[in-house]
Protein backbone atom coordinates (compact mmCIF):
# COMPACT_ATOMS: atom_id res chain seq x y z
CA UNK A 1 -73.93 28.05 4.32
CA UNK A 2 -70.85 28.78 2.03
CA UNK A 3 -69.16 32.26 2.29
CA UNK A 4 -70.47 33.67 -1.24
CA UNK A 5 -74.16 32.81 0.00
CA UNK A 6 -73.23 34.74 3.62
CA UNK A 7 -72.30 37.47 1.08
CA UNK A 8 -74.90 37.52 -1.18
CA UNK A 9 -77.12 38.29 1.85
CA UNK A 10 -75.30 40.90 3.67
CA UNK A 11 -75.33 42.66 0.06
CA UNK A 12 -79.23 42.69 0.22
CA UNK A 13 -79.21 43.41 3.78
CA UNK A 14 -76.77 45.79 3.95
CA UNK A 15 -75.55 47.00 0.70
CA UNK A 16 -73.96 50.24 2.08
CA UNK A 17 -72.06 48.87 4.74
CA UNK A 18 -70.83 45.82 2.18
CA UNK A 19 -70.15 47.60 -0.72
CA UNK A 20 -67.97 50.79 0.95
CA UNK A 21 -66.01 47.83 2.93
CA UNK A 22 -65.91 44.90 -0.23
CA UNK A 23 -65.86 46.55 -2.89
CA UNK A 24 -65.29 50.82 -2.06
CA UNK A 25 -61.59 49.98 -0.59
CA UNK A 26 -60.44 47.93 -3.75
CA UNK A 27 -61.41 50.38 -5.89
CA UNK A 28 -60.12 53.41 -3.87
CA UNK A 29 -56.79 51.32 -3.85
CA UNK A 30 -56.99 51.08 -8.05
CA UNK A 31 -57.73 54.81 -8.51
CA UNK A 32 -54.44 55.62 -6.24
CA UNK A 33 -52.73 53.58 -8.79
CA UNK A 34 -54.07 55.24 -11.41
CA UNK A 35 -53.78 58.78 -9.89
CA UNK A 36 -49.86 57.51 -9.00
CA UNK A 37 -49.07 56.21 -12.61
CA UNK A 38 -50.44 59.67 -14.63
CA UNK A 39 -49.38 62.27 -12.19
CA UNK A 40 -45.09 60.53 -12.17
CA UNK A 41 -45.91 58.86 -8.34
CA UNK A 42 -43.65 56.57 -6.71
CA UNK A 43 -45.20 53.49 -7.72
CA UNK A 44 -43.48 50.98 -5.68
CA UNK A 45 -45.01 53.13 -2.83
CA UNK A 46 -48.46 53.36 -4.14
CA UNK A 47 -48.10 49.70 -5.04
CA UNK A 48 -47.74 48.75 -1.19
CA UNK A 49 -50.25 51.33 -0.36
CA UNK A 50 -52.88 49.79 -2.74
CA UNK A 51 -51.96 45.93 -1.36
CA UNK A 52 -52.24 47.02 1.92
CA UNK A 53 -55.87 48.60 1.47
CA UNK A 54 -57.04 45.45 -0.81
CA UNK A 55 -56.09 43.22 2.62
CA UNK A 56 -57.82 45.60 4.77
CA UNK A 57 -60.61 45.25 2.74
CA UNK A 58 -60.52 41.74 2.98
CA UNK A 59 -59.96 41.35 7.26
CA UNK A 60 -62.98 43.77 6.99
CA UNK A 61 -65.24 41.29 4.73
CA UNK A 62 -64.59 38.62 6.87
CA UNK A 63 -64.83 40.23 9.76
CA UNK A 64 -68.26 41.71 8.85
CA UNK A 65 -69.33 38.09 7.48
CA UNK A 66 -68.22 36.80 10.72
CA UNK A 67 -70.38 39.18 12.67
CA UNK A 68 -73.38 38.65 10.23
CA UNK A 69 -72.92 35.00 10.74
CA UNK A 70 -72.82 35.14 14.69
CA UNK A 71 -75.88 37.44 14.74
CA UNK A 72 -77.99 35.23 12.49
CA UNK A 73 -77.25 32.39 14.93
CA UNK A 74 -78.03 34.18 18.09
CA UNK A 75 -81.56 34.24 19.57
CA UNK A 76 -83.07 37.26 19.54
């Protein structure tokens, strides 16, 4: 089973949990950007700020597809 298929299913199984965690944190990350460029921010720090939450959102992912893999393997 290839990653994008273990995602595809914990999007149908869980498509609050996935999308706040995959897809929420990226795009809180882009807004802080945005919020930094138009309101004179210190980029460079919003910058790091924004890389920072785009790799936490990424340990999460795997570490949710991890779990979701483990639990689909384990008797029940």
């Amino acid at each position: 089973m290839s990653r994008m298929d273990v995602l595809f299913r914990m999007v149908r199984e869980f498509p609050v949990r996935t999308g706040i965690f995959t897809f929420g944190l990226p795009l809180f990350a882009l807004l802080q950007l945005v919020n930094g460029i138009v309101y004179g921010g210190s980029i460079p720090l919003i910058g790091l700020f924004a890389a920072v939450m785009v790799a936490h959102s990424v340990q999460l992912t795997s570490y949710h597809m991890a779990s979701y893999r483990r639990e689909q393997l384990s008797p029940r």
